[in-house]
N, C-alpha and C. Protein backbone atom coordinates (compact mmCIF):
# COMPACT_ATOMS: atom_id res chain seq x y z
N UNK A 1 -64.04 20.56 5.17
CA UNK A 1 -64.30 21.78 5.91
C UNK A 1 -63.33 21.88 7.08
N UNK A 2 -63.02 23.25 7.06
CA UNK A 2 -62.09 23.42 8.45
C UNK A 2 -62.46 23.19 9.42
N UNK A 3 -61.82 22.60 10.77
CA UNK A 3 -62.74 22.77 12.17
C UNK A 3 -62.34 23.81 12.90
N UNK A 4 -63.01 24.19 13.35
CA UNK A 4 -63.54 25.44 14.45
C UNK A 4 -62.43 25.32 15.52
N UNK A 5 -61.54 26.02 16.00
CA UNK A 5 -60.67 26.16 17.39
C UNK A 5 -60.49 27.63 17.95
N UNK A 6 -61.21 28.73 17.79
CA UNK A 6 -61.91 29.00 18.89
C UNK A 6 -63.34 28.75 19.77
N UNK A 7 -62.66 28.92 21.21
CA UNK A 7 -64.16 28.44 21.91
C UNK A 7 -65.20 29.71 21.70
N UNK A 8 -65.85 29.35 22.84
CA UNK A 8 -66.92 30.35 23.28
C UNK A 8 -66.90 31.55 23.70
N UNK A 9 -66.17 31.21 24.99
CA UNK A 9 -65.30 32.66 25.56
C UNK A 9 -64.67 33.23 24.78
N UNK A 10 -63.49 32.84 23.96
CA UNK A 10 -62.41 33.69 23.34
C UNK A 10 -63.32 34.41 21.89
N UNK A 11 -64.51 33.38 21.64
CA UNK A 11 -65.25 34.08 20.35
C UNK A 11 -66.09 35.61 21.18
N UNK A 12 -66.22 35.53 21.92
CA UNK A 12 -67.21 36.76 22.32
C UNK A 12 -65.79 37.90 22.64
N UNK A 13 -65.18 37.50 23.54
CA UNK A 13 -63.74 38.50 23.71
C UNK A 13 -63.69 39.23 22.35
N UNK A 14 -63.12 38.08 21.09
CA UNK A 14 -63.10 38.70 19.95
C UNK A 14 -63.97 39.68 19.23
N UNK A 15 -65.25 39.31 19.47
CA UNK A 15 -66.14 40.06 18.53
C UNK A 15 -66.19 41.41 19.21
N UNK A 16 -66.58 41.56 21.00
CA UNK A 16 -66.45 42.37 21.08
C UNK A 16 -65.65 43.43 21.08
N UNK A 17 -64.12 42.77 20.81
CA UNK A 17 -62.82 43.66 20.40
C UNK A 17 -62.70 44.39 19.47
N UNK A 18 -63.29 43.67 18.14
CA UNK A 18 -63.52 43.74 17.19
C UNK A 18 -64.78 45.13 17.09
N UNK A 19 -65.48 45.04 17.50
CA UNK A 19 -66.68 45.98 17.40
C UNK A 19 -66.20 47.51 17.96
N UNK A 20 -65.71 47.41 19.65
CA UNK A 20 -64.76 48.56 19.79
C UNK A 20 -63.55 48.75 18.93
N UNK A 21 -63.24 48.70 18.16
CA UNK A 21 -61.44 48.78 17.28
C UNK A 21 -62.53 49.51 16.60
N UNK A 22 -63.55 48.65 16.10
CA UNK A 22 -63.74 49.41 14.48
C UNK A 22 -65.17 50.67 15.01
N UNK A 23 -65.30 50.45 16.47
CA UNK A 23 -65.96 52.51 16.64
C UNK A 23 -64.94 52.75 16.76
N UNK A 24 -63.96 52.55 17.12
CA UNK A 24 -62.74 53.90 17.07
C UNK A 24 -62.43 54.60 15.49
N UNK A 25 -63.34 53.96 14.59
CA UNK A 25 -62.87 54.60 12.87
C UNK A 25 -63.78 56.04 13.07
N UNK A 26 -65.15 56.03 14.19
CA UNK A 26 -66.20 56.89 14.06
C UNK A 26 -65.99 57.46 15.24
N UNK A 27 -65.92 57.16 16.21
CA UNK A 27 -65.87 58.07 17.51
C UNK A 27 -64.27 57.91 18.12
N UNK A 28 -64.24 58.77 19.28
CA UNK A 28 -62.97 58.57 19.31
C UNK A 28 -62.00 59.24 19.23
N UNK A 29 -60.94 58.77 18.55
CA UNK A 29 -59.61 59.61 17.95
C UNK A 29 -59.59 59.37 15.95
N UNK A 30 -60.87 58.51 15.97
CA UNK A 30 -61.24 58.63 14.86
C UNK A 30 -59.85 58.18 13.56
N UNK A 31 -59.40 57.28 13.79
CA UNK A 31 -57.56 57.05 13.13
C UNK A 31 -58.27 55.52 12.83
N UNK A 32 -57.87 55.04 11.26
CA UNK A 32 -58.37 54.36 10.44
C UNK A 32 -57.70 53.21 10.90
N UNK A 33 -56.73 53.15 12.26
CA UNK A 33 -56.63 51.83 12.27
C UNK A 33 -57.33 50.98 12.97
N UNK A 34 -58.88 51.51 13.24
CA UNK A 34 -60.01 50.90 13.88
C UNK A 34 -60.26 49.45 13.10
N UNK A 35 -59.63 50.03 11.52
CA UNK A 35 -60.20 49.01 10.61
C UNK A 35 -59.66 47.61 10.80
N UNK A 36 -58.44 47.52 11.71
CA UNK A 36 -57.56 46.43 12.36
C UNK A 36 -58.95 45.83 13.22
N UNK A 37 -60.42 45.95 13.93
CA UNK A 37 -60.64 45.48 14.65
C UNK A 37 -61.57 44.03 13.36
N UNK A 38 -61.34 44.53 12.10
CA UNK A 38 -62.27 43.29 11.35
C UNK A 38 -61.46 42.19 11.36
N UNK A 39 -60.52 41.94 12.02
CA UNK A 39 -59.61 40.54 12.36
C UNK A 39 -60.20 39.98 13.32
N UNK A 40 -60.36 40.60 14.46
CA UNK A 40 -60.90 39.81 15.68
C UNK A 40 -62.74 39.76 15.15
N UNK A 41 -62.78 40.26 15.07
CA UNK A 41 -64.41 40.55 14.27
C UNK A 41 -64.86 39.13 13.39
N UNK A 42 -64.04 39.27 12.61
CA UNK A 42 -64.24 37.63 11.81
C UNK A 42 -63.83 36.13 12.13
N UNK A 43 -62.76 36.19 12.83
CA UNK A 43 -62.56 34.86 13.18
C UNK A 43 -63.14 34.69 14.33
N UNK A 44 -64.07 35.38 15.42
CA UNK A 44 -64.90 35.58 16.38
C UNK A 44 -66.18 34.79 15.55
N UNK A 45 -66.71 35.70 14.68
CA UNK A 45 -67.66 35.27 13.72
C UNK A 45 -67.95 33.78 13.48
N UNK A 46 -66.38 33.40 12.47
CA UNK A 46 -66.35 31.89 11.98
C UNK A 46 -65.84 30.70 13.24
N UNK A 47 -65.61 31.42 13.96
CA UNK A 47 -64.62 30.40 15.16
C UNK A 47 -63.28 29.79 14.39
N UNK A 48 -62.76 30.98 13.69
CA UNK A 48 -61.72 30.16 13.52
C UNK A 48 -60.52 31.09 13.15
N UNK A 49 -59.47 30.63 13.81
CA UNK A 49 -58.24 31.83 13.75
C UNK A 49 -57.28 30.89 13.12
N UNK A 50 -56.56 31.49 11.98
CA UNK A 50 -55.44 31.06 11.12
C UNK A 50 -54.71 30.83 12.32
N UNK A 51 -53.80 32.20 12.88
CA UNK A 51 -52.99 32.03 13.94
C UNK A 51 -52.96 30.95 14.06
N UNK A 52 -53.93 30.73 15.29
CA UNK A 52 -54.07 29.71 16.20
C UNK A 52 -53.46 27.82 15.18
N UNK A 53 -54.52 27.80 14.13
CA UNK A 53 -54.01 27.03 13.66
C UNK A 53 -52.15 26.74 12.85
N UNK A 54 -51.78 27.37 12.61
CA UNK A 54 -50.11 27.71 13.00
C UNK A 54 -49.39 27.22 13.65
N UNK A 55 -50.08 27.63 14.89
CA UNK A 55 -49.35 27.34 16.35
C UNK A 55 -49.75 26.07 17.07
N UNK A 56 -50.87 25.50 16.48
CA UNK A 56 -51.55 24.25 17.15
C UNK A 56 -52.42 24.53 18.09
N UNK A 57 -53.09 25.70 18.47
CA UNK A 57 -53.56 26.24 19.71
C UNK A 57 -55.12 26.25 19.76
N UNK A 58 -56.03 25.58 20.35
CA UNK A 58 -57.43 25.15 19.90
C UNK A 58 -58.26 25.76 21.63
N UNK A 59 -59.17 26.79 21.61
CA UNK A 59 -59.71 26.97 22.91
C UNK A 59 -61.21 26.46 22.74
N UNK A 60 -61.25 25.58 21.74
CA UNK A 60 -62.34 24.94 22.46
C UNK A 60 -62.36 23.42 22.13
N UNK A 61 -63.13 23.52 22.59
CA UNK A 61 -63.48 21.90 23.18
C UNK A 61 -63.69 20.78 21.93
N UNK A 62 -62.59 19.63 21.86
CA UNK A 62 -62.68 18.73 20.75
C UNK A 62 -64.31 18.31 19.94
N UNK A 63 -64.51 17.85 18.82
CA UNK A 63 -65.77 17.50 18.77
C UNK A 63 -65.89 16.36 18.65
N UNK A 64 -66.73 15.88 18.95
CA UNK A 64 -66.99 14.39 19.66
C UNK A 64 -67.90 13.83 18.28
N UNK A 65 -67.28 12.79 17.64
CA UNK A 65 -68.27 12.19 16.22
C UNK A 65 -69.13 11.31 16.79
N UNK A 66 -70.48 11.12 16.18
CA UNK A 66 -71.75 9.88 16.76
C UNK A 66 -70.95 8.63 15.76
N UNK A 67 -71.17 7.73 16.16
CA UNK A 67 -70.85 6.23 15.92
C UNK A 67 -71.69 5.97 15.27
């Protein structure tokens, strides 16, 4: 299984980015590229951004294994 490298903060940023992008398909100026907000929307969701993994870039916090 993949591990998770977004945190907490950057997951809520996302989702809620994600949620405004995609009312802009319904209210708004109403222009279908709201549908761009189901990127931040999902890896908000899963905690986990391709990007990021790419680039090596992890905003949250290592996970610590029990012994």
């Amino acid at each position: 299984m993949l591990s998770k490298n977004v945190g907490t903060a950057d997951r809520i940023v996302r989702v809620l980015l994600g949620i405004v992008l995609i009312a802009l398909v319904f209210v708004g100026p109403r222009t279908p590229w709201g549908w761009i907000g189901v990127i931040p929307l999902v890896t908000g969701l899963v905690a986990r951004c391709p990007a990021y993994s790419l680039f090596g870039i992890r905003t949250c916090p290592t996970e610590r294994h029990a012994h």
